[in-house]
N, C-alpha and C. Protein backbone atom coordinates (compact mmCIF):
# COMPACT_ATOMS: atom_id res chain seq x y z
N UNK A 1 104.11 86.62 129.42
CA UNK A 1 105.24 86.02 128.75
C UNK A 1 105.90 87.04 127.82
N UNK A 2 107.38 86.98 127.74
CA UNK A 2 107.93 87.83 127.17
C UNK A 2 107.31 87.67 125.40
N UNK A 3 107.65 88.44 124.55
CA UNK A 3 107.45 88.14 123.59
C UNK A 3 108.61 89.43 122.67
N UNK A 4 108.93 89.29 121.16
CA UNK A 4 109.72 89.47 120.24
C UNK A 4 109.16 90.09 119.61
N UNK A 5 109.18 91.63 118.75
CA UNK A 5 108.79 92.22 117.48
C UNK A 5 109.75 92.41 117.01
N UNK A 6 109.83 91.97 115.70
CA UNK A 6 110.92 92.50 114.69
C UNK A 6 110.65 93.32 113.55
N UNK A 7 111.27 94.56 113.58
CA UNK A 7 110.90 95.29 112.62
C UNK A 7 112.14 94.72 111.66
N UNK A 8 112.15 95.48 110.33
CA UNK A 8 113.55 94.90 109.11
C UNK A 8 114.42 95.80 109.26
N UNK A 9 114.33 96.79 110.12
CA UNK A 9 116.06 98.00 110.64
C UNK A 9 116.93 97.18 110.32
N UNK A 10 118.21 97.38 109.85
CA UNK A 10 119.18 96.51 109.89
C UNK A 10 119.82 96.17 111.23
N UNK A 11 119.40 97.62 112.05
CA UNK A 11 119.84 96.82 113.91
C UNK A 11 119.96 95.78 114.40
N UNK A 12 118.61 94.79 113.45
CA UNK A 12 118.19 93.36 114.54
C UNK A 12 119.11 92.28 113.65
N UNK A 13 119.78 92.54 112.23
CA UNK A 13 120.79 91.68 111.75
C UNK A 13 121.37 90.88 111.85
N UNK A 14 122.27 90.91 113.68
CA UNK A 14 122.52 90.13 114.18
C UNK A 14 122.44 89.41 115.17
N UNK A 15 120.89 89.37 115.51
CA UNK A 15 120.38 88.56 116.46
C UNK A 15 119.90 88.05 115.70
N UNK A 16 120.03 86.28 116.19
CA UNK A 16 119.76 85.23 116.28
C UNK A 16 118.49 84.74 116.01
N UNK A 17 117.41 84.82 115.36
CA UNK A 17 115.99 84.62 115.18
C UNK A 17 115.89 82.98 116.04
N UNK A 18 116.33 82.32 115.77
CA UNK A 18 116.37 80.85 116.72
C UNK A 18 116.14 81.05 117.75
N UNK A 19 117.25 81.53 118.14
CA UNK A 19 117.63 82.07 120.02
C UNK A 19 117.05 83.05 120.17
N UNK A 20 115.69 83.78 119.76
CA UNK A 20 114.91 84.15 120.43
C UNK A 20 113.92 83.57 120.66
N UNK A 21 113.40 82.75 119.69
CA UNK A 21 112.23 82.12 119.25
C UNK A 21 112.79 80.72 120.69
N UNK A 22 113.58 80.47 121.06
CA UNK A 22 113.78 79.55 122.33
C UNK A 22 113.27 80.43 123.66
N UNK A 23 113.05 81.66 123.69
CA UNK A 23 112.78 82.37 124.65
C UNK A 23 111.57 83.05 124.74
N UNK A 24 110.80 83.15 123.47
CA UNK A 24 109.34 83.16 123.29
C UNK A 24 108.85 83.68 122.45
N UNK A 25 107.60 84.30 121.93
CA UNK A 25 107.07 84.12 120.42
C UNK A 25 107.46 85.41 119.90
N UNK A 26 107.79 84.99 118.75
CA UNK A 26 108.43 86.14 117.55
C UNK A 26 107.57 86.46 116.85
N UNK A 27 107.27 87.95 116.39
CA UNK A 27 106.66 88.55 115.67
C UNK A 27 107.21 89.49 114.39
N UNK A 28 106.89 89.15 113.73
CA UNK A 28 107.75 89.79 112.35
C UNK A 28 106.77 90.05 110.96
N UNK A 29 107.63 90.85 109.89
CA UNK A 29 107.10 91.80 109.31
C UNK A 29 107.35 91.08 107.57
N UNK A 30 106.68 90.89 106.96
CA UNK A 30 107.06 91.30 105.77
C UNK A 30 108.13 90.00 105.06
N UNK A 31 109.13 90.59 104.47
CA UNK A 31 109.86 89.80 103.61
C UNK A 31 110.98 88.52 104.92
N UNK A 32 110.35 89.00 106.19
CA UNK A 32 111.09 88.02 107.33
C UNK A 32 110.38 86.48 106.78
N UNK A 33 109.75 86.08 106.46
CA UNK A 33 109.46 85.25 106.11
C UNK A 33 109.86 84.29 104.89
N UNK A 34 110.92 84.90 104.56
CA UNK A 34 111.81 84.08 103.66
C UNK A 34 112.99 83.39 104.22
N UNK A 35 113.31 83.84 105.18
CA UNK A 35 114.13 83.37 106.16
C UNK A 35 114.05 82.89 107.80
N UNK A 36 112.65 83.13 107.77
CA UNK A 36 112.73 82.54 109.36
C UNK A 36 110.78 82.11 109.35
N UNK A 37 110.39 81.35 110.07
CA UNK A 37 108.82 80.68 110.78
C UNK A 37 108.52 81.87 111.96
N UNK A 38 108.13 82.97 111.40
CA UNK A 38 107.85 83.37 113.29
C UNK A 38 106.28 83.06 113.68
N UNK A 39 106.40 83.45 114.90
CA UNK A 39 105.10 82.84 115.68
C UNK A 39 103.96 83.65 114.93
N UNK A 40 103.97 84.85 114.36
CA UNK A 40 103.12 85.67 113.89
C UNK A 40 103.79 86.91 112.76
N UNK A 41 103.10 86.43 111.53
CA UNK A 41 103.92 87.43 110.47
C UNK A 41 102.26 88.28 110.12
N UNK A 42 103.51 89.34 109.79
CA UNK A 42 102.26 90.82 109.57
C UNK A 42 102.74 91.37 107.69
N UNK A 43 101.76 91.29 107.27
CA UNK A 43 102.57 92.03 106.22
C UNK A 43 101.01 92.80 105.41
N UNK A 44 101.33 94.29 105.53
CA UNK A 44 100.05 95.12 104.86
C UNK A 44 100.39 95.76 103.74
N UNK A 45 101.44 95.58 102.75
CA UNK A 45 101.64 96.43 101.45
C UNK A 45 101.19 95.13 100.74
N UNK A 46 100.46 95.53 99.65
CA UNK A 46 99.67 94.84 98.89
C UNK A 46 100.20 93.78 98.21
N UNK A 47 101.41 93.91 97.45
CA UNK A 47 102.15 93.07 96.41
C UNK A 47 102.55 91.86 97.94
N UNK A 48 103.49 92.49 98.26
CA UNK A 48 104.30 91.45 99.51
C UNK A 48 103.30 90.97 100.10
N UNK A 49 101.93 91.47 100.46
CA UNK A 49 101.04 90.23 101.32
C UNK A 49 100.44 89.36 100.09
N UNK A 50 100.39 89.43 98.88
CA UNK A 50 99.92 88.73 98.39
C UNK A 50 100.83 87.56 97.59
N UNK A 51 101.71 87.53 97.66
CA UNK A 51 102.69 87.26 97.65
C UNK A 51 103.12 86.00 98.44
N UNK A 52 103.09 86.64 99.19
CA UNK A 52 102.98 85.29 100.90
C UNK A 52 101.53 84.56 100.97
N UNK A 53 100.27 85.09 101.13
CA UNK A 53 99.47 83.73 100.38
C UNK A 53 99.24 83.58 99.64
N UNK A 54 99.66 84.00 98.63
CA UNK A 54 100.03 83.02 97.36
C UNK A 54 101.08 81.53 97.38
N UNK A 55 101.57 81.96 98.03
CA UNK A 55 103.04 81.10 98.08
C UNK A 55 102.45 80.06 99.25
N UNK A 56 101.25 80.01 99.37
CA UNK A 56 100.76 78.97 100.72
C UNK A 56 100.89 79.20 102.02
N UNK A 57 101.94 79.76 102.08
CA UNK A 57 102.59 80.25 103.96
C UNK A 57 101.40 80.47 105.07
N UNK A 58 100.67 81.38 104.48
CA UNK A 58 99.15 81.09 105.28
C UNK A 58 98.30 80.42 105.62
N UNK A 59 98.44 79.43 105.18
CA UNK A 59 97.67 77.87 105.02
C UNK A 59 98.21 76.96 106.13
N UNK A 60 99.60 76.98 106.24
CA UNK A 60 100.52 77.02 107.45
C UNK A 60 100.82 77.43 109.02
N UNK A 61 101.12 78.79 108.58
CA UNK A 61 101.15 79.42 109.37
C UNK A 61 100.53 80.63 110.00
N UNK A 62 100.72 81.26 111.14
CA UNK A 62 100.06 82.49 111.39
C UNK A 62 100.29 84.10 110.33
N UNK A 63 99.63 84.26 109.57
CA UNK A 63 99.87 85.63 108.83
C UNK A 63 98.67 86.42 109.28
N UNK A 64 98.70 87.73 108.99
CA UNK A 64 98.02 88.74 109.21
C UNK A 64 97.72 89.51 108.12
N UNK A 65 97.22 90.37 107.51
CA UNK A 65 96.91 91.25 106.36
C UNK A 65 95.59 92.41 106.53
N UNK A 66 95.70 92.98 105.77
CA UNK A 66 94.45 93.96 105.85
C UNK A 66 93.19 92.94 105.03
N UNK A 67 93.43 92.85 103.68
CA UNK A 67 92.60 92.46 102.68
C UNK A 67 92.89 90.72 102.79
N UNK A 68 92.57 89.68 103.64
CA UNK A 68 92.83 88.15 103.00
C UNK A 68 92.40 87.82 102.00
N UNK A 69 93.15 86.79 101.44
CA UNK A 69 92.50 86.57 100.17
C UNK A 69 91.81 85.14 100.17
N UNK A 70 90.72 85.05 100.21
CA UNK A 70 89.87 83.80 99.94
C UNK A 70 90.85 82.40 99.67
N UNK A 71 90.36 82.02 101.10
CA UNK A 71 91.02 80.35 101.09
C UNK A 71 92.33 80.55 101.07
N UNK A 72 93.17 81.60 101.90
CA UNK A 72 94.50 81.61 101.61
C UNK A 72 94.78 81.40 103.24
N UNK A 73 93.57 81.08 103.93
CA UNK A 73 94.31 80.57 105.24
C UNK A 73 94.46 82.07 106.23
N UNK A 74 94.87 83.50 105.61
CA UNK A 74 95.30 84.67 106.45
C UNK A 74 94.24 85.25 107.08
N UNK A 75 94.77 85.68 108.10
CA UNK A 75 93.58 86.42 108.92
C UNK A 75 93.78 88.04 108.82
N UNK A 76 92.56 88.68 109.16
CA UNK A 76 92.84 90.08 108.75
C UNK A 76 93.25 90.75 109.91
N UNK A 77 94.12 91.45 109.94
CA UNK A 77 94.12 93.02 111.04
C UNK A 77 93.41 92.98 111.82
N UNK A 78 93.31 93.82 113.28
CA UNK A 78 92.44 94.28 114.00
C UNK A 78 91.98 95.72 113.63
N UNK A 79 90.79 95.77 113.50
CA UNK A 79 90.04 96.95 112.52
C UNK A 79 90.28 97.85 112.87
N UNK A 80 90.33 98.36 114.04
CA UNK A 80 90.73 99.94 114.45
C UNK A 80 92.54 100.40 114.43
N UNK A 81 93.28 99.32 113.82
CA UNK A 81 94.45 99.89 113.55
C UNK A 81 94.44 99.07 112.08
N UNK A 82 93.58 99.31 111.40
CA UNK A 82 93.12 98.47 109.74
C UNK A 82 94.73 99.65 108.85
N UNK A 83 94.29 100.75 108.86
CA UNK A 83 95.18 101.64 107.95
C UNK A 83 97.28 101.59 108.80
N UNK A 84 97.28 101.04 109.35
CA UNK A 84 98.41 101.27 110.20
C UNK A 84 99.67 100.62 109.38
N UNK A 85 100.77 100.36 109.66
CA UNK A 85 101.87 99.82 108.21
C UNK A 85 102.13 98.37 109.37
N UNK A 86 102.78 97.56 108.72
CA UNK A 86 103.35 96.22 109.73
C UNK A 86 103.89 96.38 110.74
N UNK A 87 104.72 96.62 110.77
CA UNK A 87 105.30 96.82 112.10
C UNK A 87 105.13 97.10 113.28
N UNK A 88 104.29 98.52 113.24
CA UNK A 88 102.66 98.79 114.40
C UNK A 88 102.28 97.33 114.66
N UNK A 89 101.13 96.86 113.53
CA UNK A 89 100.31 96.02 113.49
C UNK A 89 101.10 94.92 114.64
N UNK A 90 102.20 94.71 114.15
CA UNK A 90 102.60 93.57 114.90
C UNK A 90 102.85 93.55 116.30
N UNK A 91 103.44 95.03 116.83
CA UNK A 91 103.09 95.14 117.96
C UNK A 91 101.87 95.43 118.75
N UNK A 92 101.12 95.68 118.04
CA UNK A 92 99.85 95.46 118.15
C UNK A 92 99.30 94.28 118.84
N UNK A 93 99.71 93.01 117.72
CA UNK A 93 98.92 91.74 117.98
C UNK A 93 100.34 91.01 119.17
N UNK A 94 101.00 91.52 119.30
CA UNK A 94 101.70 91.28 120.86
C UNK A 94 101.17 91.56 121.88
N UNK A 95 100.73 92.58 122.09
CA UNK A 95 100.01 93.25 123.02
C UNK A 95 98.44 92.69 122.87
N UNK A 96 97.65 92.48 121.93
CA UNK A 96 96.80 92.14 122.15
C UNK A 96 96.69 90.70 122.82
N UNK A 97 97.89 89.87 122.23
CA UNK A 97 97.77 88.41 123.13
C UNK A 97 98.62 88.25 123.57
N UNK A 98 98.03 89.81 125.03
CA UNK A 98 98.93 89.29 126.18
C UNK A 98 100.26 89.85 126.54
N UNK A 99 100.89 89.61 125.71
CA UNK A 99 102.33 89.59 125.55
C UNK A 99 102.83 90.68 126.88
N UNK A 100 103.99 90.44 127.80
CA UNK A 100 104.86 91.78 128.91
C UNK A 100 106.18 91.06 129.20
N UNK A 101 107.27 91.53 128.96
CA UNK A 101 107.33 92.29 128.07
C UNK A 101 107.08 92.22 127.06
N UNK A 102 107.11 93.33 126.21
CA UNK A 102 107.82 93.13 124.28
C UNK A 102 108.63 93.84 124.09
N UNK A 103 109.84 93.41 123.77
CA UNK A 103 111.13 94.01 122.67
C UNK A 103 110.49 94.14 121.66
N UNK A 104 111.17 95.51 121.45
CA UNK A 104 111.19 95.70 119.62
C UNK A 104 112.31 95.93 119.25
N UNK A 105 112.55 94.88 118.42
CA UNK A 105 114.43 94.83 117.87
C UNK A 105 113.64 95.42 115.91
N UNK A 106 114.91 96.27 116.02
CA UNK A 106 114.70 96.76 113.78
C UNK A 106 113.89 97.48 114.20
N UNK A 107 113.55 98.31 114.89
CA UNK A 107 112.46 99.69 114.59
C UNK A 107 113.46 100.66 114.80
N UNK A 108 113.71 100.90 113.39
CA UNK A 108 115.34 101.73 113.42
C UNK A 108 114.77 103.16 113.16
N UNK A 109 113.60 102.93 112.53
CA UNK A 109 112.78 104.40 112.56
C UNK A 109 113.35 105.88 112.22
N UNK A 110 115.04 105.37 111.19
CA UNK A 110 115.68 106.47 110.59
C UNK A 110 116.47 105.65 109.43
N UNK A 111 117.29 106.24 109.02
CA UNK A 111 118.68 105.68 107.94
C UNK A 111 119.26 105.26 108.54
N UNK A 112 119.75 104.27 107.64
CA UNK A 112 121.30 103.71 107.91
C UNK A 112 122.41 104.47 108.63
N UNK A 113 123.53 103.92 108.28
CA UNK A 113 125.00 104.75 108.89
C UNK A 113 125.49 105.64 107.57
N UNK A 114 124.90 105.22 106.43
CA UNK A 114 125.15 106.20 105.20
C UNK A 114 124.12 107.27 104.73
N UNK A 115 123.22 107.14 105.70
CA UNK A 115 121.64 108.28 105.09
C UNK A 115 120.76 107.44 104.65
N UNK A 116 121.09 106.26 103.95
CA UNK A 116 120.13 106.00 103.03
C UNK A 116 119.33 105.05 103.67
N UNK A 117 118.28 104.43 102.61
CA UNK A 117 117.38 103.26 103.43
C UNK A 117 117.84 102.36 104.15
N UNK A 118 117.02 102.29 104.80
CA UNK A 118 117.37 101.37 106.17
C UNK A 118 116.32 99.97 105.86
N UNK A 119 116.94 99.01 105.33
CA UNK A 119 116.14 97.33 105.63
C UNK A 119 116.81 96.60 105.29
N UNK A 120 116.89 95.14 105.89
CA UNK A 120 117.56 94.31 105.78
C UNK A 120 117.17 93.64 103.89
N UNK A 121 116.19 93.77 103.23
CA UNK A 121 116.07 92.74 102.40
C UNK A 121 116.15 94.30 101.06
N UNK A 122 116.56 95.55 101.38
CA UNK A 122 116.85 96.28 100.51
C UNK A 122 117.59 95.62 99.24
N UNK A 123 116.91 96.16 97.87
CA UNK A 123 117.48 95.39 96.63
C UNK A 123 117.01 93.99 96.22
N UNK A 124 115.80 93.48 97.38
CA UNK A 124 115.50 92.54 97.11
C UNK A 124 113.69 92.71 96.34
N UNK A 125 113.18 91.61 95.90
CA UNK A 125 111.99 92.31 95.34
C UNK A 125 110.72 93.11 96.69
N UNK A 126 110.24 93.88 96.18
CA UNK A 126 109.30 94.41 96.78
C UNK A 126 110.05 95.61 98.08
N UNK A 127 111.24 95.62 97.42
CA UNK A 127 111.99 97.27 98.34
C UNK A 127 112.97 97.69 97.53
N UNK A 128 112.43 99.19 98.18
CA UNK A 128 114.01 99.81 97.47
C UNK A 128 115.18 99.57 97.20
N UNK A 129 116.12 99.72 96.13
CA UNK A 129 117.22 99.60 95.88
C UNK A 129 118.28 99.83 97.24
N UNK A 130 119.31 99.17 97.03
CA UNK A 130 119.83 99.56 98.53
C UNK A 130 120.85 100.37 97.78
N UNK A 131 121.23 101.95 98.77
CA UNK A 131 121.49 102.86 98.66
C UNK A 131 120.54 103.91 98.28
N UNK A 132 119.32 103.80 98.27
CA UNK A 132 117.89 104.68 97.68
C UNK A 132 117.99 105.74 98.92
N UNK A 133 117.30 106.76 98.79
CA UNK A 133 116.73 107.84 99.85
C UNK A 133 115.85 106.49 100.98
N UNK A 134 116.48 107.55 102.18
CA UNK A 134 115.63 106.67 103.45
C UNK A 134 114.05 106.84 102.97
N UNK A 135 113.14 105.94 103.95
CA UNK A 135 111.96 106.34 104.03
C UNK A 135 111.48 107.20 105.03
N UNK A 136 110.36 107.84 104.55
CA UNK A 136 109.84 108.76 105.89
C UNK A 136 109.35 107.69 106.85
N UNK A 137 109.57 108.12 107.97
CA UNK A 137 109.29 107.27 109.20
C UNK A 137 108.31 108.23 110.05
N UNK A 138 107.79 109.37 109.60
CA UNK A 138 106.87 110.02 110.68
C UNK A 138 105.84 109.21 110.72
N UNK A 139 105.18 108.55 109.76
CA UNK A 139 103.93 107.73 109.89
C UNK A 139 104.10 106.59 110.81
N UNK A 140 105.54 105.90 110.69
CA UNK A 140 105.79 104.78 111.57
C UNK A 140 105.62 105.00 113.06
N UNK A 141 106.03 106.42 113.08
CA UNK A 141 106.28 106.99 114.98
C UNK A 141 105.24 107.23 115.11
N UNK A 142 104.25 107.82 114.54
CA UNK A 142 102.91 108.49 115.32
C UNK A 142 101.99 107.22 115.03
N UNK A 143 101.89 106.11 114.62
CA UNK A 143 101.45 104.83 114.72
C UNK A 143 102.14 104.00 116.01
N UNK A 144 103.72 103.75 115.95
CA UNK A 144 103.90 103.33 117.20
C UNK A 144 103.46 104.08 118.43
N UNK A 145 103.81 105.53 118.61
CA UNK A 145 103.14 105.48 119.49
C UNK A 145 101.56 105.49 120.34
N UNK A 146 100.99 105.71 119.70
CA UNK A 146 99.08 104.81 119.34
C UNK A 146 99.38 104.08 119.92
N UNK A 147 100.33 102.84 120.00
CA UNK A 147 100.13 101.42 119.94
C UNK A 147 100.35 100.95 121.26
N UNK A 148 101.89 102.33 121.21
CA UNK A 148 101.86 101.94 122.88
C UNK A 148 101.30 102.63 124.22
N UNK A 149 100.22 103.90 123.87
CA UNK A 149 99.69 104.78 124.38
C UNK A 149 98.16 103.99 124.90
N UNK A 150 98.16 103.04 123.65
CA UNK A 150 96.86 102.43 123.68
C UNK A 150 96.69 101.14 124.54
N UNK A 151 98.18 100.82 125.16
CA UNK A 151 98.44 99.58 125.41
C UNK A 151 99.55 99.85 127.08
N UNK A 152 98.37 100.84 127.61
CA UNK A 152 99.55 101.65 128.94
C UNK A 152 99.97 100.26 129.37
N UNK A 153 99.08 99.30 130.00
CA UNK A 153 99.51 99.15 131.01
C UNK A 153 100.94 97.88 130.83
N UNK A 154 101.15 97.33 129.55
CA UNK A 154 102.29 96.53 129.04
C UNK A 154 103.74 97.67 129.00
N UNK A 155 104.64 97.03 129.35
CA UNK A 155 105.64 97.17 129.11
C UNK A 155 106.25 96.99 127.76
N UNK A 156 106.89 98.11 127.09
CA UNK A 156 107.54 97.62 125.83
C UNK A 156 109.03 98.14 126.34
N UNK A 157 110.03 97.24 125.29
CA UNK A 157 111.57 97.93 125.15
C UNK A 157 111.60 97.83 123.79
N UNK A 158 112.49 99.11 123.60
CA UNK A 158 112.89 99.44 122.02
C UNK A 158 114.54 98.83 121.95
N UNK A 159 115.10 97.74 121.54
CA UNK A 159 116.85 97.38 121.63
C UNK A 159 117.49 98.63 120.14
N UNK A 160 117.79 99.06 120.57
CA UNK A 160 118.96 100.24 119.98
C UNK A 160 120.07 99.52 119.43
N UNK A 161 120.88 99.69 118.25
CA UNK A 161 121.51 99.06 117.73
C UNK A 161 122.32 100.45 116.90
N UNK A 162 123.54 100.81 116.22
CA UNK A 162 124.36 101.49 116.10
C UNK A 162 123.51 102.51 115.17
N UNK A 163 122.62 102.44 114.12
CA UNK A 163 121.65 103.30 113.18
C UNK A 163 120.49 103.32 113.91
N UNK A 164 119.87 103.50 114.88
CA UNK A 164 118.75 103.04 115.43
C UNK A 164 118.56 104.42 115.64
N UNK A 165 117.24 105.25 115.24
CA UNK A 165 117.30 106.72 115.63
C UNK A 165 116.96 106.93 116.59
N UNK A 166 116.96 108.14 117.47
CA UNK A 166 116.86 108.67 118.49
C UNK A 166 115.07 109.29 118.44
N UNK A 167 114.04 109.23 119.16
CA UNK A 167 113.30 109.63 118.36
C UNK A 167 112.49 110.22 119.59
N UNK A 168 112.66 111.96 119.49
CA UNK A 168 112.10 112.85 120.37
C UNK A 168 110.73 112.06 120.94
N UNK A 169 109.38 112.20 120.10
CA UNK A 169 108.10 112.04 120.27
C UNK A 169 108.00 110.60 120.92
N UNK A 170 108.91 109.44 120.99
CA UNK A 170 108.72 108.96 121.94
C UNK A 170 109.29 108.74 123.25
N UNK A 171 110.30 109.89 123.40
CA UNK A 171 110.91 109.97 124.94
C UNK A 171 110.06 109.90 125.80
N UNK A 172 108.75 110.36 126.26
CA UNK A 172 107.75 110.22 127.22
C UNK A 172 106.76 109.45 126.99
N UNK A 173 106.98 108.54 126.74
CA UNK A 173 105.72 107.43 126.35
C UNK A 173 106.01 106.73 127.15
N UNK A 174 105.53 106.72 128.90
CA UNK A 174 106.09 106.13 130.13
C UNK A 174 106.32 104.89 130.00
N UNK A 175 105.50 103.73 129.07
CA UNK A 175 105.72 102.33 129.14
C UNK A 175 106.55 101.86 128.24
N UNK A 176 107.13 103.12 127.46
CA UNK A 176 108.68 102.56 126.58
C UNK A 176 109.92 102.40 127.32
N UNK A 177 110.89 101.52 127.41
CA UNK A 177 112.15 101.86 127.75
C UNK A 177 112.75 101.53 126.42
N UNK A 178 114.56 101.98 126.32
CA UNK A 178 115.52 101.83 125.64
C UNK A 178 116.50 101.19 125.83
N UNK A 179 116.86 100.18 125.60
CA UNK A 179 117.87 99.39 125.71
C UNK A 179 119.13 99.61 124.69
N UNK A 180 120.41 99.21 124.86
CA UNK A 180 121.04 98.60 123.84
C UNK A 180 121.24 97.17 123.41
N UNK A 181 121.84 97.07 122.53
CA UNK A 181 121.49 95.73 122.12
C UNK A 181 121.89 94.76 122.61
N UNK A 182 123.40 95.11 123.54
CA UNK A 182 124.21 94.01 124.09
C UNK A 182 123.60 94.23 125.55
N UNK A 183 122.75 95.60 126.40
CA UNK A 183 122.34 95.43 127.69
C UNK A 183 120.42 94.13 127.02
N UNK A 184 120.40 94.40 126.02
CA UNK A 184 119.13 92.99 125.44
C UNK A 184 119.94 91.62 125.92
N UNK A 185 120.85 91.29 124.84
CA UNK A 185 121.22 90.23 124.70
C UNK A 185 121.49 90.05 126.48
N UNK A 186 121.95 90.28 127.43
CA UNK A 186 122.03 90.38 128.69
C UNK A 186 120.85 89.83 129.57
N UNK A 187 120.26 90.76 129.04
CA UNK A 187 118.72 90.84 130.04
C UNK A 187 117.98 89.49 129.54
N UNK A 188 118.00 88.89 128.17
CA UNK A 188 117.94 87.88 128.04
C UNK A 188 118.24 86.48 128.44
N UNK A 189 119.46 86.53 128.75
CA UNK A 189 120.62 85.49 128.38
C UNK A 189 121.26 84.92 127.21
N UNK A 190 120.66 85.69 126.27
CA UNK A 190 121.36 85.14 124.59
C UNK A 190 123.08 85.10 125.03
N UNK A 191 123.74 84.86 125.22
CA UNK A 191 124.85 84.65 124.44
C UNK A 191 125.47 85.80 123.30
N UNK A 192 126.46 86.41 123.59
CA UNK A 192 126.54 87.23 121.67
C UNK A 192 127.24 86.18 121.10
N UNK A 193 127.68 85.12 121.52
CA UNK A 193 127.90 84.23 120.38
C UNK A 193 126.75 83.94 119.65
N UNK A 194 125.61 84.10 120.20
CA UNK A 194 124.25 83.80 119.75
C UNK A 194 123.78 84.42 118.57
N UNK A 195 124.75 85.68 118.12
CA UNK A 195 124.44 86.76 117.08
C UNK A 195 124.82 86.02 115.96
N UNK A 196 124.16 85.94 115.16
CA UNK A 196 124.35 85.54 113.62
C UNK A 196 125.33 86.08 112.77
């Protein structure tokens, strides 16, 4: 079954979290959970996962974390990618249940269109100011690709969106392809009226 990773790139902005989640399970990162139920939320920086079970959401729903916190409902990581950041993780636990394909929409894995940080909830608590220096993303790439090196025999697509970087080290990672966002919405059937 197909399945959804969302990283917070601002790429995935305007897709539809609904209208994917009608087409099969969504996986998401972090502060996505203020705005949308996905099928599986990942969040490993300390403040923001605690944060989320604190706030009950785990008790609820599916969360993930390195450290759970007693009676908060979250389950931990899979141990051999324990040190890895969310976004991995989450494609991770796609691939582990199952999941062919997986899109990864927001793994923008560079800056914005101005240099600077790249996330949708920038300026909000627990991220940089928006307009701040990008983040380094080498840790993000040599984790994704682990994830998908480790996971030959699934199919992943990366949807490309106008800031979405280009990113040498994974041009040969045979079970990646690249999409754009409107040949996604296509291959789907979303609708771009479907874009938010």
């Amino acid at each position: 079954m197909t399945a959804f990773v969302l990283g917070n790139g601002v790429s995935r902005q305007g897709v539809s979290v609904p209208a994917l989640q009608q087409q099969g399970p969504v996986y998401g990162c972090n502060a996505l959970y203020r705005d949308h139920v996905p099928t599986v939320l990942v969040a490993t920086d300390t403040a923001i996962a605690r944060e989320i079970q604190q706030s009950g959401y785990a008790r609820d729903h599916c969360f993930y974390t390195r450290r759970p916190l007693p009676g908060s409902g979250a389950l931990a990581v899979p141990r051999e990618y324990f040190g890895f950041s969310s976004g991995p993780i989450a494609v991770v636990l796609a691939a582990q249940q199952g999941h062919d394909p997986i899109y990864l929409l927001g793994f923008d894995l560079g800056p914005d269109h101005r240099g600077r940080f790249n996330n949708c909830y920038a300026g909000t608590e627990f991220y940089k100011p928006r307009g701040s220096d990008p983040t380094f993303a080498g840790n993000w790439v040599r984790q994704l690709r682990r994830v998908l090196t480790d996971h030959v025999t699934q199919q992943f697509v990366r949807v490309h969106g106008d800031v979405t970087a280009h990113i040498p080290e994974l041009r040969n990672v045979t079970n990646l392809d690249s999409i754009t966002l409107q040949e996604f919405l296509h291959s789907i059937n979303i609708p771009e009226e479907m874009l938010t």
